[in-house]
C-alpha atoms as a PDB file:
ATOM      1  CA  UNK A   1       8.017   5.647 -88.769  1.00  0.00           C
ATOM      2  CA  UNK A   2       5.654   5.410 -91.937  1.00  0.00           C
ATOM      3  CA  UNK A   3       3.637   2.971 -89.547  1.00  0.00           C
ATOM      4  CA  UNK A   4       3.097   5.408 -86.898  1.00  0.00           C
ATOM      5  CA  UNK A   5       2.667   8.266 -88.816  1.00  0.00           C
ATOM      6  CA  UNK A   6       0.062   5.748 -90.441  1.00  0.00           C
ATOM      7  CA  UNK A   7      -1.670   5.017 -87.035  1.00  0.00           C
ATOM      8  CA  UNK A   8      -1.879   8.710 -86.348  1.00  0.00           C
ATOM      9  CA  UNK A   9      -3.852   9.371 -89.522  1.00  0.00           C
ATOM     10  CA  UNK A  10      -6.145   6.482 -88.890  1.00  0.00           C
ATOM     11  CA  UNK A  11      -6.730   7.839 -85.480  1.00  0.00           C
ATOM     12  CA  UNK A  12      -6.982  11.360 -86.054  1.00  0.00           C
ATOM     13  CA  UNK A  13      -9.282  10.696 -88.856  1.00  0.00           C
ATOM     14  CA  UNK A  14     -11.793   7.894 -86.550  1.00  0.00           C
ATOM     15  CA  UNK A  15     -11.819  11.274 -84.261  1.00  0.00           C
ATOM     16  CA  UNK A  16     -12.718  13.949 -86.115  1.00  0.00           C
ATOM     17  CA  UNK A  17     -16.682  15.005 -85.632  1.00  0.00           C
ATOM     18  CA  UNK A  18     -17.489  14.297 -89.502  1.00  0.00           C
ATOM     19  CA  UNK A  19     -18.210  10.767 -90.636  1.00  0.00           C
ATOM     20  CA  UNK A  20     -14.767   9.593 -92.254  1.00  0.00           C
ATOM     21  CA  UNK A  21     -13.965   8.389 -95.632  1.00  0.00           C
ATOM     22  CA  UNK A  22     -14.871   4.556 -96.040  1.00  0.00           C
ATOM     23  CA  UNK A  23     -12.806   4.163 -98.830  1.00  0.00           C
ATOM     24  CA  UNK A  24      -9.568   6.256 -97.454  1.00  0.00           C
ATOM     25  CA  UNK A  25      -9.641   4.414 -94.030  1.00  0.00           C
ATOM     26  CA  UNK A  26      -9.796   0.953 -95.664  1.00  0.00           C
ATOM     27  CA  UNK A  27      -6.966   2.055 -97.594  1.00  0.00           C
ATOM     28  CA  UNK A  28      -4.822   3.185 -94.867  1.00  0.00           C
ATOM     29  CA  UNK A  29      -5.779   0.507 -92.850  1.00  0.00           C
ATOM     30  CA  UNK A  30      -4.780  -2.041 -95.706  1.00  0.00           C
ATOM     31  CA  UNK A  31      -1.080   0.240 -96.481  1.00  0.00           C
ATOM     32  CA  UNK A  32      -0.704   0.281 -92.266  1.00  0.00           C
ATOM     33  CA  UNK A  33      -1.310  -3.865 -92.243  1.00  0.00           C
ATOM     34  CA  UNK A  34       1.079  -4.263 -95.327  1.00  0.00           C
ATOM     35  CA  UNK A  35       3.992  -1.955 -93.408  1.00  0.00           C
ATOM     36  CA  UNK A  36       3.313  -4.644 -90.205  1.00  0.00           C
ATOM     37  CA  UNK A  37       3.677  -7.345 -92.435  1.00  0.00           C
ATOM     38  CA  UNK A  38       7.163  -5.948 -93.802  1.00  0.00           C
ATOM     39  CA  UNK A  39       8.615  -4.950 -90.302  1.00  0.00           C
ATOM     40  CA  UNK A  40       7.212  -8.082 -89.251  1.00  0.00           C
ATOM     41  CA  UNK A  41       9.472 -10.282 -92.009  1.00  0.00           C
ATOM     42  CA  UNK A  42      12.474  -7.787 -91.586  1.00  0.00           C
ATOM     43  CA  UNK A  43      12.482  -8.886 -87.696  1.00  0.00           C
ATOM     44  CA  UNK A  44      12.515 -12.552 -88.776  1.00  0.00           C
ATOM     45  CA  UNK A  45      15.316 -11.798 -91.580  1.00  0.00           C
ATOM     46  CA  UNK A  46      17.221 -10.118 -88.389  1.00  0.00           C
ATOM     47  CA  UNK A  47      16.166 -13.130 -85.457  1.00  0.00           C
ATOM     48  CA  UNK A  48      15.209 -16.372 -86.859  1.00  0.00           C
ATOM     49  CA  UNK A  49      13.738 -18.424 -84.006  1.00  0.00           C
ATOM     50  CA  UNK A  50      15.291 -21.441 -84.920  1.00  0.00           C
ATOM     51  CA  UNK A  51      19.411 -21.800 -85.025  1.00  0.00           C
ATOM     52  CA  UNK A  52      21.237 -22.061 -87.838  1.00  0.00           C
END
């Protein structure tokens, strides 16, 4: 949820008629990669691809 929400900021922000904040979007880009990263490693906690 904190992902999407994430992704709508991002997007809302790229959209808006005034030239966004550099700094912001690189920081909510770099928070939206991290929460990939953790669903990412929760999915592989949850499936591993190879048997146990």
């Amino acid at each position: 949820m904190a992902h999407a929400d994430l992704d709508a900021t991002i997007d809302h922000l790229s959209e808006d008629g005034a030239p966004p904040d550099e700094l912001l979007m690189r920081r909510l880009k770099k928070r939206r990669l991290a929460l990939r990263d953790q669903i990412a490693q929760l999915e592989n906690a949850l499936d591993p691809k190879e048997p146990a």
